[in-house]
PDB file of N, CA and C in Angstrom:
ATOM      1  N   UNK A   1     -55.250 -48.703  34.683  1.00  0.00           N
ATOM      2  CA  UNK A   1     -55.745 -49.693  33.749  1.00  0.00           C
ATOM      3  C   UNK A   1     -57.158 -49.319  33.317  1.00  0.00           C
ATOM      4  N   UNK A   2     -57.835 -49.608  32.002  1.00  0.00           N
ATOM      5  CA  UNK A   2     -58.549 -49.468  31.571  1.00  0.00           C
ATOM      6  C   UNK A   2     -59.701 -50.196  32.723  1.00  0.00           C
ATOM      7  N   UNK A   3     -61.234 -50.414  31.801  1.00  0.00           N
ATOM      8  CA  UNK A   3     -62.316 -50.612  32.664  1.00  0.00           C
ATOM      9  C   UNK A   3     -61.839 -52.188  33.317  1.00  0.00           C
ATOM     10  N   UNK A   4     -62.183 -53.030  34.303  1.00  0.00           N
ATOM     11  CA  UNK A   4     -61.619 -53.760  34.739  1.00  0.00           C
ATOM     12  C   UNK A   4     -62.658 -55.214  34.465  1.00  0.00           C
ATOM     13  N   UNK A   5     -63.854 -54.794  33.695  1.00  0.00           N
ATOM     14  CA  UNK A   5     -64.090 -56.136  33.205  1.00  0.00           C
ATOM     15  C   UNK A   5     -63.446 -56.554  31.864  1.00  0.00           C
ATOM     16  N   UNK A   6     -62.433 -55.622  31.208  1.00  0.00           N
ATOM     17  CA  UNK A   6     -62.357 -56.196  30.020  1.00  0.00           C
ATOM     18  C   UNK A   6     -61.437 -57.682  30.511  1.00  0.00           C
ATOM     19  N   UNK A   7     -61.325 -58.002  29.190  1.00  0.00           N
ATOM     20  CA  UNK A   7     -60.282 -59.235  28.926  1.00  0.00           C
ATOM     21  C   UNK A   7     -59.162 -58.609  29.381  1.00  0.00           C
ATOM     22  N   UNK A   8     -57.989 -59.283  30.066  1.00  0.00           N
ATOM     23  CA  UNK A   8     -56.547 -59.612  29.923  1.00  0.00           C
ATOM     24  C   UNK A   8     -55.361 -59.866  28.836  1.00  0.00           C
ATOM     25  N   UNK A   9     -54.804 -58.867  28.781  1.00  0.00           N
ATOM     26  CA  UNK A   9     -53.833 -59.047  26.877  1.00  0.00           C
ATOM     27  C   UNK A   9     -52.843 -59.798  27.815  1.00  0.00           C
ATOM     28  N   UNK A  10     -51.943 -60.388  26.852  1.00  0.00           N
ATOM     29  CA  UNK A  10     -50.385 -61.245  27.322  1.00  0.00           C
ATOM     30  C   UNK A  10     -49.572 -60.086  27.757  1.00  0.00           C
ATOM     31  N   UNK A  11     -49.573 -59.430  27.442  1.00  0.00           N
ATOM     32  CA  UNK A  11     -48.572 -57.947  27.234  1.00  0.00           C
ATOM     33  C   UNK A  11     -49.401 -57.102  28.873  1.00  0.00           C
ATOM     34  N   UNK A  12     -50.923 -57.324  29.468  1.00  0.00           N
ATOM     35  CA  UNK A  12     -51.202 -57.030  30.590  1.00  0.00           C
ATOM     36  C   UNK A  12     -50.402 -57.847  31.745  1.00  0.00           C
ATOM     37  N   UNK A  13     -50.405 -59.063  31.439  1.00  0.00           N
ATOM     38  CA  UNK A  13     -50.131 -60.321  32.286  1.00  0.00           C
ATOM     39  C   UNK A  13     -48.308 -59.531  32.527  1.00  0.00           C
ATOM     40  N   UNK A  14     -47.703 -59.536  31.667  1.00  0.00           N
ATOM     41  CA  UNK A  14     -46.701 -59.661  31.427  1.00  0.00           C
ATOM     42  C   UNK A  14     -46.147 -58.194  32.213  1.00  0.00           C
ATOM     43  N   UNK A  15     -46.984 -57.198  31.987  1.00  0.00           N
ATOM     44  CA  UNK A  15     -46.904 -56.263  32.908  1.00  0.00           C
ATOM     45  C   UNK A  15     -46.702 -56.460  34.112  1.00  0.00           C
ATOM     46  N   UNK A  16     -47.969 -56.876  34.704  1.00  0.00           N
ATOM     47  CA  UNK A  16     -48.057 -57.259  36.307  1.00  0.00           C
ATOM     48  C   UNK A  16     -46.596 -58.198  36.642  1.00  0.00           C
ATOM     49  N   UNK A  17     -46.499 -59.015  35.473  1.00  0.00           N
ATOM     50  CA  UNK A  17     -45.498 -59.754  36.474  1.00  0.00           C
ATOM     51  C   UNK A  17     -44.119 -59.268  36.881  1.00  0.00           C
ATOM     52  N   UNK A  18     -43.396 -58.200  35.379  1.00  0.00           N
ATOM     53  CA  UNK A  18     -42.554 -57.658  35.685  1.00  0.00           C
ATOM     54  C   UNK A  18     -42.280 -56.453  36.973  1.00  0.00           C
ATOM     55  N   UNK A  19     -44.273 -56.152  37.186  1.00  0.00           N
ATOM     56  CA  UNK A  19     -44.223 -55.039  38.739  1.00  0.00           C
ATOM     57  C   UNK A  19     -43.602 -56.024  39.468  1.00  0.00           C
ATOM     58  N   UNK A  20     -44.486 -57.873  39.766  1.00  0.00           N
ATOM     59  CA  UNK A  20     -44.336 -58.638  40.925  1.00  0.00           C
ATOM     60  C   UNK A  20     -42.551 -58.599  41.205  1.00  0.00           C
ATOM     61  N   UNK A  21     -41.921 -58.738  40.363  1.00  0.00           N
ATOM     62  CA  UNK A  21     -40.698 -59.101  39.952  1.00  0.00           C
ATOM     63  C   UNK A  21     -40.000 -58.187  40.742  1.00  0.00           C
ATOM     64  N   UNK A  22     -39.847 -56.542  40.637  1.00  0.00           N
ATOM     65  CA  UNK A  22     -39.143 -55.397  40.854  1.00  0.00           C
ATOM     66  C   UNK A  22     -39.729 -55.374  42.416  1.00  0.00           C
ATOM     67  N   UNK A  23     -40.729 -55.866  42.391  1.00  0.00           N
ATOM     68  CA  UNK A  23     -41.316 -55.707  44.435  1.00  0.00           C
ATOM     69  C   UNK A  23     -40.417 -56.911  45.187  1.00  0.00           C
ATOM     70  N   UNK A  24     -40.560 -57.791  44.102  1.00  0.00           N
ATOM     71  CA  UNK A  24     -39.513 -59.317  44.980  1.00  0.00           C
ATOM     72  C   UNK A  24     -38.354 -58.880  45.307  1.00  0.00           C
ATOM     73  N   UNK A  25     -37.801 -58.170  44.132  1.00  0.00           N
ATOM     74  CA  UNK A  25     -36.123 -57.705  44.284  1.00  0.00           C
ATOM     75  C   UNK A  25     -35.933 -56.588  45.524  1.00  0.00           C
ATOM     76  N   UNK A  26     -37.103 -55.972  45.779  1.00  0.00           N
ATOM     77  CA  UNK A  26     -36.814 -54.817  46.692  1.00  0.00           C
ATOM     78  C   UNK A  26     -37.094 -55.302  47.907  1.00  0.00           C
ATOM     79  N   UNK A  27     -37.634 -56.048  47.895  1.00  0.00           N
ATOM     80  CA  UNK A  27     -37.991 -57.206  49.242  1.00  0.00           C
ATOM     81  C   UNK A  27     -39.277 -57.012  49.483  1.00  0.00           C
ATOM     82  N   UNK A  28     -40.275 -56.333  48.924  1.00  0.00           N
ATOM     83  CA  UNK A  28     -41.540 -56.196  49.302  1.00  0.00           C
ATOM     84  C   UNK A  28     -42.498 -57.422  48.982  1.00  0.00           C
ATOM     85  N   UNK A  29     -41.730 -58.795  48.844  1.00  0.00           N
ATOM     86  CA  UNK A  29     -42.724 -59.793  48.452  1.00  0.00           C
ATOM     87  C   UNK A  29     -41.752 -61.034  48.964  1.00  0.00           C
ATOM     88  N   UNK A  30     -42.486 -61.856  49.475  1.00  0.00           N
ATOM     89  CA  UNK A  30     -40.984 -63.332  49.425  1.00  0.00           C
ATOM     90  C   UNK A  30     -41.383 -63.989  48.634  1.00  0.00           C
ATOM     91  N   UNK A  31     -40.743 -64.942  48.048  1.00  0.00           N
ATOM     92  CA  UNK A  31     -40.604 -65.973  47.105  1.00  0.00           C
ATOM     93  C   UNK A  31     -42.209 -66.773  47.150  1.00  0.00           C
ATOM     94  N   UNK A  32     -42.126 -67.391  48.351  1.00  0.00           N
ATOM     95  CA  UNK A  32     -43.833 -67.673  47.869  1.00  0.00           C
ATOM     96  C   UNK A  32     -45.044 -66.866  47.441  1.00  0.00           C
ATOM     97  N   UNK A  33     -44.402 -65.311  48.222  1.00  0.00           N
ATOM     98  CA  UNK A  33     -46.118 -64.577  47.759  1.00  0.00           C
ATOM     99  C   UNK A  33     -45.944 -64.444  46.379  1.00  0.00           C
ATOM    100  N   UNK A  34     -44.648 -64.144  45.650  1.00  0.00           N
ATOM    101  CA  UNK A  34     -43.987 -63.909  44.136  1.00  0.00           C
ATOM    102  C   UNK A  34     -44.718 -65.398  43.651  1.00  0.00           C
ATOM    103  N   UNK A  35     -44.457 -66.709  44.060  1.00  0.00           N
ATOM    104  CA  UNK A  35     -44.813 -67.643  42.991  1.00  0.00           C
ATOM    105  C   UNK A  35     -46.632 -67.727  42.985  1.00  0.00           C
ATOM    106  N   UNK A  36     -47.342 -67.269  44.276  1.00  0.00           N
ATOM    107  CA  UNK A  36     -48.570 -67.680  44.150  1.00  0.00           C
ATOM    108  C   UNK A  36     -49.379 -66.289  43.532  1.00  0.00           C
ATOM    109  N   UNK A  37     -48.302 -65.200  43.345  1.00  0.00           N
ATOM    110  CA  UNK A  37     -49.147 -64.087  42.567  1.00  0.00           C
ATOM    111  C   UNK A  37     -48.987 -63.909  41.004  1.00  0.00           C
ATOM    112  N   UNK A  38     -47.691 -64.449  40.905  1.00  0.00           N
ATOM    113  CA  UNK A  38     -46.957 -64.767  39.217  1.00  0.00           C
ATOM    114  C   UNK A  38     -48.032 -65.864  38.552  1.00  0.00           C
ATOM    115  N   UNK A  39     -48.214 -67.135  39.627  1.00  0.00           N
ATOM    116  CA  UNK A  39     -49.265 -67.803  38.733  1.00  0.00           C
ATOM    117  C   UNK A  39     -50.554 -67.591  38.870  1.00  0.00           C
ATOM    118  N   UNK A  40     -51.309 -66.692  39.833  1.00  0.00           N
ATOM    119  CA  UNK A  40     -52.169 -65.931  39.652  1.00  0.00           C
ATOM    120  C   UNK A  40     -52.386 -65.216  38.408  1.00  0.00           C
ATOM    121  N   UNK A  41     -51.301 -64.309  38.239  1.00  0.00           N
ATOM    122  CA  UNK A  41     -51.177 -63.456  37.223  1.00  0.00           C
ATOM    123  C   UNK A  41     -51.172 -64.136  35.957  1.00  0.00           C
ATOM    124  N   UNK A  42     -50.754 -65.348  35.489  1.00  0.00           N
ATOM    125  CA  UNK A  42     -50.693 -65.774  34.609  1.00  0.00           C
ATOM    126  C   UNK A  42     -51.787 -66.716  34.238  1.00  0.00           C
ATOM    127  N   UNK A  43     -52.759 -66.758  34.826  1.00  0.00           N
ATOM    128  CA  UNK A  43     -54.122 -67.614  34.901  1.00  0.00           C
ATOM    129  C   UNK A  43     -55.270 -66.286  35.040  1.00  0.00           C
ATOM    130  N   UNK A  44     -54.742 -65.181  34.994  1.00  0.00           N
ATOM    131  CA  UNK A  44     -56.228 -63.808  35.323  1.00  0.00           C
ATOM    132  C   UNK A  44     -56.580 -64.051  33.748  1.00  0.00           C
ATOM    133  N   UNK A  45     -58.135 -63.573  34.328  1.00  0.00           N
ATOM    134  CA  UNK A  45     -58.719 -63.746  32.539  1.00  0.00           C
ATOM    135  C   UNK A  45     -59.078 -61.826  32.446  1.00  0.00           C
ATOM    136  N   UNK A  46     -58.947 -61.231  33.601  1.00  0.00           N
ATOM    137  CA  UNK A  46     -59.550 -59.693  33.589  1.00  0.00           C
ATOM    138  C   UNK A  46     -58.690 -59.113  34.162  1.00  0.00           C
ATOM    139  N   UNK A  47     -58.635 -57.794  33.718  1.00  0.00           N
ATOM    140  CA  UNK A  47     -57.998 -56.911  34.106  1.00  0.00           C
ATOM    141  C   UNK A  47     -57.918 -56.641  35.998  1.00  0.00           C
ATOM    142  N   UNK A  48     -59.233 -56.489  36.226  1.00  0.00           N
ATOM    143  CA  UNK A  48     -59.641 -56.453  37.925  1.00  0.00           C
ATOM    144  C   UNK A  48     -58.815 -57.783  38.296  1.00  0.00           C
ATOM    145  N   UNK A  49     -58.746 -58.961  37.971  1.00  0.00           N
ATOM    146  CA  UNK A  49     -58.016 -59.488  38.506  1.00  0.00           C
ATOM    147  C   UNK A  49     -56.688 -59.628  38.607  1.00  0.00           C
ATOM    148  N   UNK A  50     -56.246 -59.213  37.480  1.00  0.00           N
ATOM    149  CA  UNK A  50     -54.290 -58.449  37.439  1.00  0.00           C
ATOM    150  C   UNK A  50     -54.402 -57.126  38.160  1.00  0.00           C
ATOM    151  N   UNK A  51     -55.507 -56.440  38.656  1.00  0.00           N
ATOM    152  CA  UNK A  51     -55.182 -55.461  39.679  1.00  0.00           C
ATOM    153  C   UNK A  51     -54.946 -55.424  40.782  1.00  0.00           C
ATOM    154  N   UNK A  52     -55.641 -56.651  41.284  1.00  0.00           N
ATOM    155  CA  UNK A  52     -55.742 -57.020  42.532  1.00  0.00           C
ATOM    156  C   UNK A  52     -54.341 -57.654  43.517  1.00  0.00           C
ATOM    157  N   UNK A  53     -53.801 -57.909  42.012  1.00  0.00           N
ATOM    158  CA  UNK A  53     -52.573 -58.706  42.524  1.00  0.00           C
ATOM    159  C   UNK A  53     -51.319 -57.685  42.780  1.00  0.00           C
ATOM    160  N   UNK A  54     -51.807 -56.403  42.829  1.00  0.00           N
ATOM    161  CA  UNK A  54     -50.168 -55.403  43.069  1.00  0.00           C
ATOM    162  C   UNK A  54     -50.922 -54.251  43.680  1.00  0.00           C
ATOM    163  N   UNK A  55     -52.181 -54.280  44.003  1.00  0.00           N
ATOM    164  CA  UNK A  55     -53.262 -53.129  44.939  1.00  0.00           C
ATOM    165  C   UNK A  55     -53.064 -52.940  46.019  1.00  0.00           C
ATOM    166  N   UNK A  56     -51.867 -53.887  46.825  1.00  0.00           N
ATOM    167  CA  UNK A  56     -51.508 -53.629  48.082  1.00  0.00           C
ATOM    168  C   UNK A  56     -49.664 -53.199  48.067  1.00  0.00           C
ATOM    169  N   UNK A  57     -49.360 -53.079  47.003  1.00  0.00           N
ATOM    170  CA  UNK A  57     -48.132 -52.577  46.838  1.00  0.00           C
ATOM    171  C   UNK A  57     -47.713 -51.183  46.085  1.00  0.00           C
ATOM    172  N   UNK A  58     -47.168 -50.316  46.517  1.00  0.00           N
ATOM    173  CA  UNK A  58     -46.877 -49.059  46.044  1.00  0.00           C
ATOM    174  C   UNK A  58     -46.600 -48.865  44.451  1.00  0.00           C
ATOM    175  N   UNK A  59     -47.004 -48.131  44.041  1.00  0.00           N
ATOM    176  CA  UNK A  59     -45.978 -47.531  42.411  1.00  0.00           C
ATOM    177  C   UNK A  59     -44.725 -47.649  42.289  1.00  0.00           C
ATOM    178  N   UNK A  60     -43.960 -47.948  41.423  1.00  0.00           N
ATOM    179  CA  UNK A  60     -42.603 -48.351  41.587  1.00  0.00           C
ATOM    180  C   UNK A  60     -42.597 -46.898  40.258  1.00  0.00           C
ATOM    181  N   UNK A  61     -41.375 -46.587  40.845  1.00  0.00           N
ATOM    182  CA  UNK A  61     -40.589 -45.271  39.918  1.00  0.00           C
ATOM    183  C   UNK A  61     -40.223 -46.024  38.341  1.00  0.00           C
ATOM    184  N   UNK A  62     -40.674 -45.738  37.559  1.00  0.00           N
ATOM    185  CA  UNK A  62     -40.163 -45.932  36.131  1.00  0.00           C
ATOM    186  C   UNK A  62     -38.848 -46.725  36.069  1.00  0.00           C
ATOM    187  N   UNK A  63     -38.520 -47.197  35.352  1.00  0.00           N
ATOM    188  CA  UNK A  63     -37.198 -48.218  35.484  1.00  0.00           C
ATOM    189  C   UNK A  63     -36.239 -47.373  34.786  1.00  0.00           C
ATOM    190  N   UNK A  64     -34.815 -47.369  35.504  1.00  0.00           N
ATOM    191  CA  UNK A  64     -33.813 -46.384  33.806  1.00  0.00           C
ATOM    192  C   UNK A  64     -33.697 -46.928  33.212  1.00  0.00           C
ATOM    193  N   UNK A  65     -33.559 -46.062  32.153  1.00  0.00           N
ATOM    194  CA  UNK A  65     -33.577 -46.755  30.805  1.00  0.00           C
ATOM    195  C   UNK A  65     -31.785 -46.840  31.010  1.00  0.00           C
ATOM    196  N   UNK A  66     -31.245 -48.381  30.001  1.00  0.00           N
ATOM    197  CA  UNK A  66     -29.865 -48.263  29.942  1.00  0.00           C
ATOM    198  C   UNK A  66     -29.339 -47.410  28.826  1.00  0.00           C
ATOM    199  N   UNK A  67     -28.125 -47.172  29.059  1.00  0.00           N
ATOM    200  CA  UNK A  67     -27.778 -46.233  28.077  1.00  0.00           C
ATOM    201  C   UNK A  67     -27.596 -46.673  26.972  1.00  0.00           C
ATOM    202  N   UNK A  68     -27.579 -45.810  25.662  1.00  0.00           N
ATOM    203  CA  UNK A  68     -27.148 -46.674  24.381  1.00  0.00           C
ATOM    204  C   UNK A  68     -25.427 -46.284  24.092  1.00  0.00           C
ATOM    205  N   UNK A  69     -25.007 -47.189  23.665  1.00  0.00           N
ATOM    206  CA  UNK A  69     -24.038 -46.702  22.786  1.00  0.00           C
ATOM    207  C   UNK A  69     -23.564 -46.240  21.495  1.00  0.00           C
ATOM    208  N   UNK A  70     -23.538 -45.167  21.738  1.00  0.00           N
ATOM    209  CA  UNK A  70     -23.335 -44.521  20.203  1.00  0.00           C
ATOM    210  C   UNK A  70     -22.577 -45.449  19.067  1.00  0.00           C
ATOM    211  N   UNK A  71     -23.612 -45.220  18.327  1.00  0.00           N
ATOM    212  CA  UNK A  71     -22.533 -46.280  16.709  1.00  0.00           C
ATOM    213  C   UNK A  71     -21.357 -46.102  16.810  1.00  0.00           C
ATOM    214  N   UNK A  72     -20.848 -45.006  16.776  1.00  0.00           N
ATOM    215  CA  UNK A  72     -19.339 -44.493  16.560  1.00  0.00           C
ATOM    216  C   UNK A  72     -18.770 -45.749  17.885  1.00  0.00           C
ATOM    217  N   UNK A  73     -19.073 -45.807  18.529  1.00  0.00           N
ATOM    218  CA  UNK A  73     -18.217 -46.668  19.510  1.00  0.00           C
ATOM    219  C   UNK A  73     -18.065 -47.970  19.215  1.00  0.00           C
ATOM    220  N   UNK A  74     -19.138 -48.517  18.270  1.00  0.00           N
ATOM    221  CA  UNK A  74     -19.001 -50.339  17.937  1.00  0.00           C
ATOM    222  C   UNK A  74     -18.442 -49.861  16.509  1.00  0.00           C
ATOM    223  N   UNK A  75     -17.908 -48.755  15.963  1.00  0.00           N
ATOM    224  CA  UNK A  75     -17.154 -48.508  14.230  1.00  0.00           C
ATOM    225  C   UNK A  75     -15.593 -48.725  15.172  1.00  0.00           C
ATOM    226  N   UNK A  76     -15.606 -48.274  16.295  1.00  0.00           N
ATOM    227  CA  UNK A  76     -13.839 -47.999  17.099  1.00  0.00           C
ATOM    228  C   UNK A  76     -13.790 -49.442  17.079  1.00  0.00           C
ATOM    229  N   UNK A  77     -14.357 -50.398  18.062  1.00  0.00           N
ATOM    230  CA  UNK A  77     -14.432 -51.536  18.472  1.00  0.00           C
ATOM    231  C   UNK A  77     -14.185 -52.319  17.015  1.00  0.00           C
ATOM    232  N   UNK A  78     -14.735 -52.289  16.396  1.00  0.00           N
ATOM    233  CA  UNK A  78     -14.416 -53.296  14.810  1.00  0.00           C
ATOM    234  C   UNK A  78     -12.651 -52.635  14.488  1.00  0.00           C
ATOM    235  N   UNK A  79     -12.727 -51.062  14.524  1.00  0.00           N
ATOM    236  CA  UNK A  79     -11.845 -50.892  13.676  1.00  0.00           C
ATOM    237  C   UNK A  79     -10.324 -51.170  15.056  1.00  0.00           C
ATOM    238  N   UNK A  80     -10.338 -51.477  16.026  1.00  0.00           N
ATOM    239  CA  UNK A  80      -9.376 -52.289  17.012  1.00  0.00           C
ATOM    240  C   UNK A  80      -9.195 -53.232  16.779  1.00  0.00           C
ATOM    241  N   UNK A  81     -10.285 -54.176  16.468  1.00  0.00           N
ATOM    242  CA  UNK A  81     -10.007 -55.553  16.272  1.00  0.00           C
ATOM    243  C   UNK A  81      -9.473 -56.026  14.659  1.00  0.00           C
ATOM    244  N   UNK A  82      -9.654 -54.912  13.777  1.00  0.00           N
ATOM    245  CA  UNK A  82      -9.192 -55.448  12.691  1.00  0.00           C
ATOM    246  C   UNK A  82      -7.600 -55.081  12.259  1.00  0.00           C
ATOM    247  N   UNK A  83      -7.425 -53.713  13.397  1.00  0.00           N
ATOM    248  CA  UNK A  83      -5.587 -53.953  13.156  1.00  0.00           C
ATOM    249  C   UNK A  83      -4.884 -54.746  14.185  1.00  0.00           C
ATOM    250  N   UNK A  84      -5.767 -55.105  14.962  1.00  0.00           N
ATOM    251  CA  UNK A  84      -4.894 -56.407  16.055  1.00  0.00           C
ATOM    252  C   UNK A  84      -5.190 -57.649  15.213  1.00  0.00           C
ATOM    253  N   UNK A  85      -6.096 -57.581  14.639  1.00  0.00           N
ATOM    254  CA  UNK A  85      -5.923 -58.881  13.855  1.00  0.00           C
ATOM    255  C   UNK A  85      -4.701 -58.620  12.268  1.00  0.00           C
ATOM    256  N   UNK A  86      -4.617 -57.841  11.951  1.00  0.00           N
ATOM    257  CA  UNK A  86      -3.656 -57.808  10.940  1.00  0.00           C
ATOM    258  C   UNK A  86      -2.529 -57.557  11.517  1.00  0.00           C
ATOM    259  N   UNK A  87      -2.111 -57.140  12.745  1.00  0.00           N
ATOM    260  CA  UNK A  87      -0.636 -56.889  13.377  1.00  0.00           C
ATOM    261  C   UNK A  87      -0.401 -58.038  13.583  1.00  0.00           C
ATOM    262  N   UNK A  88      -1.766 -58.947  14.416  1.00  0.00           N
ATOM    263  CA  UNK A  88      -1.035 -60.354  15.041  1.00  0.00           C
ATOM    264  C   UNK A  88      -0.984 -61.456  13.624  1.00  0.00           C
ATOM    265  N   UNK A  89      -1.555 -61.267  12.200  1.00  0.00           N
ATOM    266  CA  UNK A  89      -1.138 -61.964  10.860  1.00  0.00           C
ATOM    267  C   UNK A  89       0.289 -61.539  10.903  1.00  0.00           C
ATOM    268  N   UNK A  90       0.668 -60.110  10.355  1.00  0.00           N
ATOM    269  CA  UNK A  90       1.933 -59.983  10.176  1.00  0.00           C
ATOM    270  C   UNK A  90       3.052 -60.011  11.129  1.00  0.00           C
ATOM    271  N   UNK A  91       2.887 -60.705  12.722  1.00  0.00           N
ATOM    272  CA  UNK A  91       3.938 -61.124  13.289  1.00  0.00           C
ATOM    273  C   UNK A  91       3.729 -62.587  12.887  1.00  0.00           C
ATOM    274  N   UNK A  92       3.068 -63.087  13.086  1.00  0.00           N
ATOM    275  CA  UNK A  92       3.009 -65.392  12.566  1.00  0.00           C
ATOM    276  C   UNK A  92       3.684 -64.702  10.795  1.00  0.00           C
ATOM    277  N   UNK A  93       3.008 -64.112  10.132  1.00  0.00           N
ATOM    278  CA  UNK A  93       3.903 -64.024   8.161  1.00  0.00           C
ATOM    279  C   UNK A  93       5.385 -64.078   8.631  1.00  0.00           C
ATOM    280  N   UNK A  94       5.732 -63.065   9.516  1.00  0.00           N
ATOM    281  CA  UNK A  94       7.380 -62.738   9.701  1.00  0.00           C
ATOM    282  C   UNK A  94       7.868 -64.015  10.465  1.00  0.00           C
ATOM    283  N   UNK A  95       7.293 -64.446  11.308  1.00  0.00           N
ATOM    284  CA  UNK A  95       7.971 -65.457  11.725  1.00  0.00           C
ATOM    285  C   UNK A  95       8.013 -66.910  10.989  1.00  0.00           C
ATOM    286  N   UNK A  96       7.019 -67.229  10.185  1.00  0.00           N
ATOM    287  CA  UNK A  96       7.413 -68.340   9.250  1.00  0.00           C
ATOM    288  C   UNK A  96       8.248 -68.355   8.006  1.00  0.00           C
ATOM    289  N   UNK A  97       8.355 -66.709   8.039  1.00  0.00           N
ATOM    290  CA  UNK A  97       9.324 -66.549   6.526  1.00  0.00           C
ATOM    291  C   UNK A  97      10.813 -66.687   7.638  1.00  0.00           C
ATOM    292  N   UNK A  98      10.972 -66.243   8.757  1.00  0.00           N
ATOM    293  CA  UNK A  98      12.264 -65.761   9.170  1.00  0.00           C
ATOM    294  C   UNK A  98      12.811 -66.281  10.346  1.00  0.00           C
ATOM    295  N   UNK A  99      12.858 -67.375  10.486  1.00  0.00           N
ATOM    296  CA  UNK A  99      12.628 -68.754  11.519  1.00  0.00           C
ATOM    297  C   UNK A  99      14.248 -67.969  12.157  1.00  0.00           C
TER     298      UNK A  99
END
């Protein structure tokens, strides 16, 4: 983090909390230290003080990214649903013409 008297952005806050978050899930925090450092975090007016709040917890490895799905796969997906929808029209057409 930059020098640690500056101000606090939403997007800093918002940082820290998503670290607090990924330490809760791994078990490195319980539920109370998570709620009294989340609203810590969300009341810091400085940077030094959103540091302070994850300075006793390790670096967490980059998060994966999820995969995308290639366009071509939501063009298949439309183009499935639009001959199951015209197969299942032309079985109800045949059956009201041919009782």
């Amino acid at each position: 983090m930059p020098e640690p008297a500056l101000r606090a952005s939403d997007d800093d806050r918002d940082t820290v909390l998503q670290a607090l978050e990924r330490h809760t899930a791994v078990g490195r925090l319980s539920l109370d230290e998570f709620d009294q450092r989340s609203t810590a975090a969300l009341t810091a007016v400085t940077l030094d003080e959103l540091a302070a709040l994850t300075a006793d917890l390790p670096e967490l490895p980059n998060e994966p990214t999820r995969p995308v799905e290639p366009a071509s796969h939501a063009r298949h997906l439309v183009l499935i649903f639009v001959i199951a929808f015209v197969a299942l029209a032309a079985l109800v057409a045949m059956m009201l013409l041919h009782p």
